[in-house]
Protein backbone atom coordinates (compact mmCIF):
# COMPACT_ATOMS: atom_id res chain seq x y z
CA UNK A 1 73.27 4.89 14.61
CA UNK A 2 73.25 2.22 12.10
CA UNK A 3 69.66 0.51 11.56
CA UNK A 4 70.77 -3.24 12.25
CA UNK A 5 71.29 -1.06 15.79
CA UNK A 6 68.40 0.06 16.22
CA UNK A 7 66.43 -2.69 15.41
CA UNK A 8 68.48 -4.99 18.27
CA UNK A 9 67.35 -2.66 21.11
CA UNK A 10 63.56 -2.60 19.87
CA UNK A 11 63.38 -6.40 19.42
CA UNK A 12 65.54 -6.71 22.47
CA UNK A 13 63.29 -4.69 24.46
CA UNK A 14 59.87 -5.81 22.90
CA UNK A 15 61.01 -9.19 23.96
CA UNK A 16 61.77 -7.98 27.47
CA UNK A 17 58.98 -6.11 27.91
CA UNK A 18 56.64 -8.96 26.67
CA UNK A 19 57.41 -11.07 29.75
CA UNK A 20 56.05 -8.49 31.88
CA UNK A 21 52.30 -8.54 30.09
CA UNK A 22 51.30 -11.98 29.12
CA UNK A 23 49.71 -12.27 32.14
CA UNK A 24 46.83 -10.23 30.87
CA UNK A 25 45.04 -12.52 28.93
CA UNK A 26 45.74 -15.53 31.14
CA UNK A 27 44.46 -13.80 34.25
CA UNK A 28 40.95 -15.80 34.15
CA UNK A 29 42.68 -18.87 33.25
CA UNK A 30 45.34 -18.14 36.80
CA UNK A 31 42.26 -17.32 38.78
CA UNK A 32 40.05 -20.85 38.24
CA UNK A 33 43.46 -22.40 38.80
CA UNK A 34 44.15 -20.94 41.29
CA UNK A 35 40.68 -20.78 43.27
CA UNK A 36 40.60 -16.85 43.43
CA UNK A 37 38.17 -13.38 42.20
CA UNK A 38 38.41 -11.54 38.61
CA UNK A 39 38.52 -8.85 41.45
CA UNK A 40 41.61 -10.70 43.47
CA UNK A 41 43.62 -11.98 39.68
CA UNK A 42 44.18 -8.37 39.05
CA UNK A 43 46.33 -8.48 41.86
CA UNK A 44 48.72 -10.56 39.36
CA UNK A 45 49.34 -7.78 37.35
CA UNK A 46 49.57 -5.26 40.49
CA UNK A 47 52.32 -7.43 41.52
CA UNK A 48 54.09 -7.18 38.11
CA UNK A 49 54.02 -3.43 37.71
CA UNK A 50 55.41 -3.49 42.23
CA UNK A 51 58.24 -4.98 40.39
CA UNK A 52 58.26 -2.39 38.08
CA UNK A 53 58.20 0.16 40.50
CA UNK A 54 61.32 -1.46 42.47
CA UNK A 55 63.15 -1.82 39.26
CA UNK A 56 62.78 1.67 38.20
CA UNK A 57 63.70 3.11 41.91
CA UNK A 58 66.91 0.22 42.93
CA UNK A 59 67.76 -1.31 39.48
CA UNK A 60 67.66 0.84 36.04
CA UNK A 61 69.99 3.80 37.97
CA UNK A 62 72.44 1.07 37.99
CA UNK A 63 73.04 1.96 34.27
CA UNK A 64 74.17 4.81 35.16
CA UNK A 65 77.01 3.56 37.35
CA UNK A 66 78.10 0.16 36.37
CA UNK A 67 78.77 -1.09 32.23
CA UNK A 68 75.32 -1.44 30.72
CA UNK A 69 76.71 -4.41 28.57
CA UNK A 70 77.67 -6.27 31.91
CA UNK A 71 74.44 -5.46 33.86
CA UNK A 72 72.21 -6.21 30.80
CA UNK A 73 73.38 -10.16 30.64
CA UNK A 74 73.36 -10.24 35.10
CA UNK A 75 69.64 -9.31 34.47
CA UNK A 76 68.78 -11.50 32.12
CA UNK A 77 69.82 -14.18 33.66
CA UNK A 78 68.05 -13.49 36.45
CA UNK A 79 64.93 -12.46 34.38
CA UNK A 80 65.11 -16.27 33.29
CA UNK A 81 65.37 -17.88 36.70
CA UNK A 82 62.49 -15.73 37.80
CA UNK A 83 60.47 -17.25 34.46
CA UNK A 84 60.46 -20.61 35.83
CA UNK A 85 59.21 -19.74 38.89
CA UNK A 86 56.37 -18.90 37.38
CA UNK A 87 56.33 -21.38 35.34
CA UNK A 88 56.63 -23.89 38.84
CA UNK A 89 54.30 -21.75 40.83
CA UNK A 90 52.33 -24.08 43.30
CA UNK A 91 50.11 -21.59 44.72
CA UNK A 92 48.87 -18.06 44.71
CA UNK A 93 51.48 -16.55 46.76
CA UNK A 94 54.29 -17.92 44.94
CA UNK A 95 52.77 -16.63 41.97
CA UNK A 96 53.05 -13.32 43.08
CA UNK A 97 56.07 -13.52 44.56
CA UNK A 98 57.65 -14.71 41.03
CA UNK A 99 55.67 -11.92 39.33
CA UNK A 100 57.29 -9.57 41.38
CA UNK A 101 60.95 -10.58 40.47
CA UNK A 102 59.38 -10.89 36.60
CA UNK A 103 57.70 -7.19 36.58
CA UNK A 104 61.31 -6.50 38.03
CA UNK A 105 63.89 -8.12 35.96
CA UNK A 106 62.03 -7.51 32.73
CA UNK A 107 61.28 -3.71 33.35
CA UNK A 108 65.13 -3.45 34.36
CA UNK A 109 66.00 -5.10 30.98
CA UNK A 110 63.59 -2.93 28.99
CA UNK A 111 64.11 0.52 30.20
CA UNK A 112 67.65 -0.46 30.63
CA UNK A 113 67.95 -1.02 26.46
CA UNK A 114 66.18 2.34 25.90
CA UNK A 115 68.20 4.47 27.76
CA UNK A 116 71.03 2.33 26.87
CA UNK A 117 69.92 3.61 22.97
CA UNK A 118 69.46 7.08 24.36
CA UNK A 119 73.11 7.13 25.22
CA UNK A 120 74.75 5.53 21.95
CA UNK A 121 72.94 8.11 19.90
CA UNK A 122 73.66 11.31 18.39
CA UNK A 123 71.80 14.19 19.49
CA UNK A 124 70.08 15.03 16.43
CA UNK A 125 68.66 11.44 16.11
CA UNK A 126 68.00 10.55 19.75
CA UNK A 127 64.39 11.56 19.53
CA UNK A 128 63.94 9.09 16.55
CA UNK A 129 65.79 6.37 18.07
CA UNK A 130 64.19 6.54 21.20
CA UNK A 131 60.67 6.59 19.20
CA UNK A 132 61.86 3.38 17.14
CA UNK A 133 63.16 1.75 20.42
CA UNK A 134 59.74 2.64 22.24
CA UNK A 135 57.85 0.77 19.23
CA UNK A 136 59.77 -2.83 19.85
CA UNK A 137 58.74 -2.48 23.47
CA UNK A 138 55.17 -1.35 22.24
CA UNK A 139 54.89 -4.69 20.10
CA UNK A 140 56.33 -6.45 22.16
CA UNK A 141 53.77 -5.75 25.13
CA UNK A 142 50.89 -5.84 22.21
CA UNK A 143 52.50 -9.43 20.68
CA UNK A 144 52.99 -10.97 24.19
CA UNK A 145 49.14 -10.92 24.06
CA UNK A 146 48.78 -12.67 21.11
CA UNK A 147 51.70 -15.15 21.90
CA UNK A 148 50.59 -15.84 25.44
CA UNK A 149 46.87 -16.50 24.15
CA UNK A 150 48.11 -19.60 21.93
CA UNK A 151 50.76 -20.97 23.75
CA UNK A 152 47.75 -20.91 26.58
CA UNK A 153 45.30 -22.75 24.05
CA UNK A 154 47.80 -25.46 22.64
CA UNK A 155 49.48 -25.86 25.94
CA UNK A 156 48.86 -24.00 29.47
CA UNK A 157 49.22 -20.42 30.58
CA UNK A 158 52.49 -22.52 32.81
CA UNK A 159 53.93 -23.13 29.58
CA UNK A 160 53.84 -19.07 28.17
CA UNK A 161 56.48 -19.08 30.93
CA UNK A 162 58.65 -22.10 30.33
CA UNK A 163 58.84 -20.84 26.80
CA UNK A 164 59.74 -17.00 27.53
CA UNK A 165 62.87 -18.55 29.75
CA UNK A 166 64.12 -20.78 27.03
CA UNK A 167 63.61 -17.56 24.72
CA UNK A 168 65.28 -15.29 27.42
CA UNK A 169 68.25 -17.59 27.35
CA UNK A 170 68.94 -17.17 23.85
CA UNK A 171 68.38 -13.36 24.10
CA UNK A 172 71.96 -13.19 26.09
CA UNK A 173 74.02 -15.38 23.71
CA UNK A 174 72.78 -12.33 21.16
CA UNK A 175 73.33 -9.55 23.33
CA UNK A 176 76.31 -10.73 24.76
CA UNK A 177 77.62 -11.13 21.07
CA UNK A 178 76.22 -7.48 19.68
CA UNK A 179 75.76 -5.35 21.35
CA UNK A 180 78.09 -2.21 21.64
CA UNK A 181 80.57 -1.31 24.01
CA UNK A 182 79.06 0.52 27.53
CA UNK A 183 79.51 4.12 27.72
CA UNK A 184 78.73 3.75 31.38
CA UNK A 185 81.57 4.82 33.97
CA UNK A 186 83.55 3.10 35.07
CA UNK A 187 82.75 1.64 39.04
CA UNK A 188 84.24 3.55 41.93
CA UNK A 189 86.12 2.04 44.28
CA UNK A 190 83.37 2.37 46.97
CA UNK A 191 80.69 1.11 45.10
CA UNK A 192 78.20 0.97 47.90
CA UNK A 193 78.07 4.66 48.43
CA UNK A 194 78.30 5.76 44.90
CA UNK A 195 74.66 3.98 44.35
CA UNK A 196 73.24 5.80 46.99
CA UNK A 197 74.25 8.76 46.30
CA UNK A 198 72.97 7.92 42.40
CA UNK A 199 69.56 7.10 44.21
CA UNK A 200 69.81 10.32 46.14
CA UNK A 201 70.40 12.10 42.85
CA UNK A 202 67.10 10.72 41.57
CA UNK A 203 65.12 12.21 44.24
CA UNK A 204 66.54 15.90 43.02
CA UNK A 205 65.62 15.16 39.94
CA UNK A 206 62.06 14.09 40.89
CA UNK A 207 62.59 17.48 43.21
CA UNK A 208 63.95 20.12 40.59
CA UNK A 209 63.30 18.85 36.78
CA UNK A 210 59.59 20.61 35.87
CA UNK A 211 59.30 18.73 32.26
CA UNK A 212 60.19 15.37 34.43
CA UNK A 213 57.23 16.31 36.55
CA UNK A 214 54.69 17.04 34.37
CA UNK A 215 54.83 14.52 31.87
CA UNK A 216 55.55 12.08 34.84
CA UNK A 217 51.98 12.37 36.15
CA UNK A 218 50.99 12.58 32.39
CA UNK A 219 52.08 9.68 32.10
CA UNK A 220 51.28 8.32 35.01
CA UNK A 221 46.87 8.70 33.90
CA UNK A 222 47.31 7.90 30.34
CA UNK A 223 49.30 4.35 31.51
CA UNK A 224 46.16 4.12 33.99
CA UNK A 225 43.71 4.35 30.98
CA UNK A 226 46.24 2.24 29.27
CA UNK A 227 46.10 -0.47 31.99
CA UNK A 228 42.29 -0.53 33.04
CA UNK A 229 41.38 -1.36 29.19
CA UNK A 230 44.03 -4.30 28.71
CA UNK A 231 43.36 -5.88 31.98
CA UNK A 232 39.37 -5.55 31.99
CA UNK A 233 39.33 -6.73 27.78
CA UNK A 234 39.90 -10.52 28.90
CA UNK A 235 36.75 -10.86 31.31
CA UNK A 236 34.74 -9.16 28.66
CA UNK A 237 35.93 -11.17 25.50
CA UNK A 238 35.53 -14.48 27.15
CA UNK A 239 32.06 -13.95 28.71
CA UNK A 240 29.14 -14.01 26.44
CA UNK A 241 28.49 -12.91 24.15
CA UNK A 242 31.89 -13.67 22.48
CA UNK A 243 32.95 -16.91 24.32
CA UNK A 244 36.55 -15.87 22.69
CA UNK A 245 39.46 -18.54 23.08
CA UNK A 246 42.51 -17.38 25.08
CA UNK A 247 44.37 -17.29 21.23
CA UNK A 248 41.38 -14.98 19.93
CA UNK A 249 40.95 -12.52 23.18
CA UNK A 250 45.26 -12.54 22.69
CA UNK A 251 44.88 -11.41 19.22
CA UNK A 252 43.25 -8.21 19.67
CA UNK A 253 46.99 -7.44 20.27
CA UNK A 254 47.37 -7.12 16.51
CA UNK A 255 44.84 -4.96 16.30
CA UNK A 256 46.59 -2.51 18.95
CA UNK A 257 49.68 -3.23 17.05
CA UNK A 258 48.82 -0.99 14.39
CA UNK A 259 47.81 1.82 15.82
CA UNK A 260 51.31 1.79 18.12
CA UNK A 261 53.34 1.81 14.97
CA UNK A 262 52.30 4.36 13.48
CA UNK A 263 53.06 6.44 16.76
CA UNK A 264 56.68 5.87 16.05
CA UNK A 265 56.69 9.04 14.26
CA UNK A 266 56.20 10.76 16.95
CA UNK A 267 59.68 11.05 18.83
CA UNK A 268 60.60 12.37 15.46
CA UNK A 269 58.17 15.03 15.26
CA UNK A 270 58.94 16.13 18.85
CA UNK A 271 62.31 16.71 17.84
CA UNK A 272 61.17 19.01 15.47
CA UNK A 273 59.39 20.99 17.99
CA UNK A 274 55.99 19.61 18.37
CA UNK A 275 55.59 18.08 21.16
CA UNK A 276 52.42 20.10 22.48
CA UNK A 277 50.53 19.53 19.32
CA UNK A 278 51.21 15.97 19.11
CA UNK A 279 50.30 15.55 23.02
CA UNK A 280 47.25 17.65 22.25
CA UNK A 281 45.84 14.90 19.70
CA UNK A 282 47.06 11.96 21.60
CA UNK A 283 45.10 12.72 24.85
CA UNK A 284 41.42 13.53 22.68
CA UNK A 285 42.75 10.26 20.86
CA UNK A 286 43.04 8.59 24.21
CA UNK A 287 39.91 10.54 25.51
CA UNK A 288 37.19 10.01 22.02
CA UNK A 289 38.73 6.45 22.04
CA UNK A 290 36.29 5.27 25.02
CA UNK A 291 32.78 6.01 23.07
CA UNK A 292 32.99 3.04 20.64
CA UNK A 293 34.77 1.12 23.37
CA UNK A 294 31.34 1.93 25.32
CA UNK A 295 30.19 -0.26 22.41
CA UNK A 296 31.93 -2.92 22.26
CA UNK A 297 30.05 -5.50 24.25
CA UNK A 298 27.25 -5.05 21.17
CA UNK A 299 29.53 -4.10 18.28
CA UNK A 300 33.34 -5.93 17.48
CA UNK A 301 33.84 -3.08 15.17
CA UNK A 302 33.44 -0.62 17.42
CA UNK A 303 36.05 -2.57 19.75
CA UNK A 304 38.29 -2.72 16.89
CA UNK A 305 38.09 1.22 16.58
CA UNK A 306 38.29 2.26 19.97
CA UNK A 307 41.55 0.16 20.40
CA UNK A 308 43.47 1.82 17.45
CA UNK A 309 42.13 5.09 18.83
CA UNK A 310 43.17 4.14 22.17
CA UNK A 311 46.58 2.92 21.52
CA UNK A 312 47.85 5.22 19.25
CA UNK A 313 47.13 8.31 21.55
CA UNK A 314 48.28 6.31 24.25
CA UNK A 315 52.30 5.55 22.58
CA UNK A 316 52.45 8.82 20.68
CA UNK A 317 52.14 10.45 23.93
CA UNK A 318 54.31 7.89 25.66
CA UNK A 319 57.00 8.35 22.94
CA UNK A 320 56.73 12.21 23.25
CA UNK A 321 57.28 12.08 27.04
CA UNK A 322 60.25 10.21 26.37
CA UNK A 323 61.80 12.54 24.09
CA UNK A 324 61.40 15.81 26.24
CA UNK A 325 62.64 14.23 29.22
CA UNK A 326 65.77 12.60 27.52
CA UNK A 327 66.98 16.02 26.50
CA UNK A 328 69.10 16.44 29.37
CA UNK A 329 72.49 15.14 28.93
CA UNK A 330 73.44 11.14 28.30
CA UNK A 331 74.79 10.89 31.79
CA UNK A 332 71.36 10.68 33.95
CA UNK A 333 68.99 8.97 30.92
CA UNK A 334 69.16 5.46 32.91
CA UNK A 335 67.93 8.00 36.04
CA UNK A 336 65.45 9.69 33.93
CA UNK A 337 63.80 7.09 32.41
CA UNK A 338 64.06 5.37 35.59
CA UNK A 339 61.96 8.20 37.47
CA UNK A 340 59.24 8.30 34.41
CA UNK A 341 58.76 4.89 34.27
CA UNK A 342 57.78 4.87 37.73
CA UNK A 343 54.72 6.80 37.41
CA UNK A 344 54.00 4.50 34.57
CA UNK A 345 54.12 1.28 36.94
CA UNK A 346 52.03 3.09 39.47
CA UNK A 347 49.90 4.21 36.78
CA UNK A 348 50.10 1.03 35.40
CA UNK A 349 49.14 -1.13 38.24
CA UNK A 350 46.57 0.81 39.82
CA UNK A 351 44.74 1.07 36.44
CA UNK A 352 44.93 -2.98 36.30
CA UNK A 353 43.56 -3.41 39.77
CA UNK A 354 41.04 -0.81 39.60
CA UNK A 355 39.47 -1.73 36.08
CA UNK A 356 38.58 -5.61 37.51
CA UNK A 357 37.31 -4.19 40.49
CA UNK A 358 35.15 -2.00 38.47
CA UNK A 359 34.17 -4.67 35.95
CA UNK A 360 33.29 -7.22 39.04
CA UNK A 361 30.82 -4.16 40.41
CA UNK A 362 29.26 -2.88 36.80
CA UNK A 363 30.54 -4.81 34.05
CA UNK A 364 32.41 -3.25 31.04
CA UNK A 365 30.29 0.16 31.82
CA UNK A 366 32.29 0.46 34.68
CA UNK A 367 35.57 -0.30 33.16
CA UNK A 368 34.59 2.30 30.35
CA UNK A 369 33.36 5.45 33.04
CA UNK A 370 36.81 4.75 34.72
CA UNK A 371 38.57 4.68 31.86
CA UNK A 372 36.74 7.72 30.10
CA UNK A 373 37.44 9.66 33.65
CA UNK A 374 40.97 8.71 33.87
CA UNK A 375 41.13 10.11 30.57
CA UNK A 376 39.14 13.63 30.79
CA UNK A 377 41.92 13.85 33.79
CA UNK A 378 44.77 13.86 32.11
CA UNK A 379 43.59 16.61 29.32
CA UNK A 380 42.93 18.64 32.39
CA UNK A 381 46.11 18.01 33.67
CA UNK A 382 47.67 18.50 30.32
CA UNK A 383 45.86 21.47 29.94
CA UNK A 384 46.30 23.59 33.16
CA UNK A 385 50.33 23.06 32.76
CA UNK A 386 50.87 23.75 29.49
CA UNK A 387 49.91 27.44 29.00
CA UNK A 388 52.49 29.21 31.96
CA UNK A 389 54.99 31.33 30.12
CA UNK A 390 57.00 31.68 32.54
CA UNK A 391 57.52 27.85 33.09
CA UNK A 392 57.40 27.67 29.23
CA UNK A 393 60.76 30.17 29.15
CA UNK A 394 62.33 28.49 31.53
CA UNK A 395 61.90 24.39 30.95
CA UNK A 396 61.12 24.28 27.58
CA UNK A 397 57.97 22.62 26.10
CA UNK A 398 56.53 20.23 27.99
C-alpha cells in the first residue's frame, strides 16, 4: 500500500475519531451550562461510548456486506447532521441524545476506515498498516483535546461542534474523491436477512474465536484505565491549584501525543512475532504509569510522566490487539474489529463514568486507586491466559 494511502485512512480516522472525545475537556464547561454534577457530566461521555457500543454491534458489520466506499460517505453525512445537534442542544437530554448518534456515527466512520485498511492491504504489511492507521485515530482522539480546549476559550464548547460539521463536510468531498475502490461484496438480493445473519455471525465469533476473547476483555480494562484518567484530568486541572484554561487542560493532549506515536511500532513488531513481549511492557507501562500520576496534584512533571507512561502502554497494547485479531481472513475484519471495539466502548464508558464518580467522593486519589486497580487487573488477566499450551498450540499467541 502506497504511503499517500495510508496516511488518508489515519487522518481520515483521527478526524473521525476526534468528534467522539472533545467532550472531555468541555465536560465542566456542559455541566454549569447545563445546571448538572461532575458526577452526572460524565454521563456525556457514557452516552458517547452507548453510541459506540451500537455502532460496533448494528453499524461497522455493515462493511462487511455493503461497498465500504458507499457506506463511508452515508455515514458521514449523517455524522455531520448529528454535529449540529450538538451544536443546537437546548437541554441536557438533547445533549445526550445527539451524543449518542455522535459516539455512533463517528465510531462507525473510524473503525470502518481501519478495517477498511485491513482489507486493501497485503498480508505481510497489514500489521504495519493497521499500527499506522491506529496512530491517526490515536492523535486524533489526543488532538481533539487540544482543539476542543481553544475553540472552547475563543468561542464556546457549542462552537467545537459547529466547527467539526463544517470540517466533516469537507472530509466527504476527499473521501468521495480518493479513496479506493470497495472490496466489499456485492449486496444480496434480500438484503434484510443477509445483515442478520452477518450479526448472527458476530455472535459465533464472540462464541468460538479464543484470541478475540482474550484480548477483548484486555482491552476492555486497559480502555477503562484509559477512560477514568482522560475524563477525571479536566476536574483536576481546572480546580486549584492549577486554575488551567479549557486551551491549557486541552493541551495535555500533546503531551499524550507523544507517547502514542511512538507505539506505532508496535503492529509491526507483532507481526514479527512479539506480541506477548510487547503486551508484557505495555500493561507494567500502563500499571507503573499511576505512581507519578498519584503526584500530580503537587508535581506537573510528574503528570507529564505518568501520561507518556500511560499512553504509550495503553496504544501499544491497543495496536497489538488489533493485529492478532485481524489475522483471520479480510472477509470478517469489519466483524472483528467490530466485536473488539465493543469491549473498548464498554470499557470505555464505564471507566468515564466511574472515574467522576470517584473524583466527586475522594478527589484525584480516588481516580488514581481506580485507575491503579483497573490496571493490576488486567496484568492478572493478561497473565493467567497467556501461559496454557494447549490454547497457545491451538490459537496462536495471544
Amino acid at each position: 500500500m502506497s504511503r499517500a494511502l495510508v496516511a488518508l485512512f489515519a487522518c481520515a480516522s483521527g478526524l473521525s475519531v476526534a468528534n467522539v472525545y472533545y467532550a472531555q475537556p468541555l465536560l465542566d464547561a456542559m455541566a454549569a451550562e447545563f445546571g448538572i454534577s461532575q458526577a452526572v457530566a460524565g454521563g456525556v461521555i457514557a452516552a458517547t461510548q452507548a453510541g459506540s457500543v451500537l455502532a460496533l454491534l448494528l453499524l461497522v458489520p455493515l462493511g462487511d456486506l455493503v461497498p465500504r466506499r458507499r457506506l463511508m460517505l452515508a455515514q458521514l453525512a449523517a455524522l455531520t447532521m448529528a454535529l449540529a445537534a450538538v451544536c443546537l442542544a437546548p437541554g441536557t437530554l438533547t445533549l445526550l441524545l445527539a451524543m449518542l448518534a455522535v459516539g455512533m456515527l463517528g465510531t462507525a466512520m473510524t473503525q470502518g476506515l481501519i478495517a477498511y485498511a485491513a482489507s486493501t492491504a497485503a498480508e505481510h504489511e497489514r500489521g504495519h498498516v493497521v499500527g499506522a492507521t491506529q496512530s491517526g485515530v490515536v492523535a486524533g482522539l489526543l488532538l481533539a483535546r487540544v482543539l476542543a480546549g481553544l475553540i472552547a476559550d475563543l468561542a464556546s464548547w457549542r462552537a467545537v461542534y459547529g466547527i467539526s460539521a463544517l470540517a466533516m463536510l469537507g472530509l466527504a468531498v476527499l473521501l468521495w474523491r480518493t479513496l479506493p475502490p470497495s472490496t466489499s461484496p456485492k449486496q444480496p438480493a434480500a438484503l434484510h436477512r443477509a445483515y442478520l445473519a452477518l450479526l448472527g455471525s458476530m455472535l459465533t465469533l464472540l462464541r468460538q474465536d479464543r484470541v478475540l476473547q482474550v484480548r477483548g476483555v484486555i482491552g476492555l480494562l486497559m480502555f477503562a484505565v484509559f477512560g477514568a484518567f482522560w475524563s477525571a484530568l479536566v476536574f483536576l486541572l481546572s480546580a486549584a491549584p492549577y486554575r488551567y484554561s479549557h486551551s491549557a487542560i486541552g493541551a495535555f493532549g500533546l503531551v499524550g501525543l507523544a507517547g502514542a506515536l511512538a507505539a506505532a511500532r508496535a503492529g509491526r513488531w507483532a507481526d514479527h512475532g512479539h506480541a506477548n513481549r510487547i503486551s508484557a511492557i505495555a500493561i507494567l507501562l500502563m500499571l507503573l504509569a499511576w505512581l507519578p500520576l498519584a503526584m500530580a496534584p503537587q508535581s506537573l512533571a510528574a503528570l507529564i510522566i505518568g501520561i507518556l507512561a500511560l499512553d504509550l502502554g495503553v496504544q501499544a497494547l491497543h495496536v497489538t490487539n488489533q493485529s492478532l485479531i485481524l489475522r483471520r481472513a479480510s472477509a470478517s475484519h469489519s466483524r472483528l474489529i467490530g466485536c473488539y471495539m465493543m469491549f473498548y466502548a464498554v470499557g470505555s464508558g464505564s471507566g468515564a463514568w466511574a472515574a467522576t464518580s470517584a473524583y466527586a467522593a475522594a478527589g484525584w486519589t480516588g481516580v488514581c486507586l481506580l485507575g491503579g486497580g483497573l490496571s493490576v487487573a488486567t496484568l492478572v488477566f493478561w497473565f493467567a491466559t497467556k501461559w496454557p499450551v494447549r490454547i497457545a498450540k491451538l490459537a496462536g499467541p495471544i
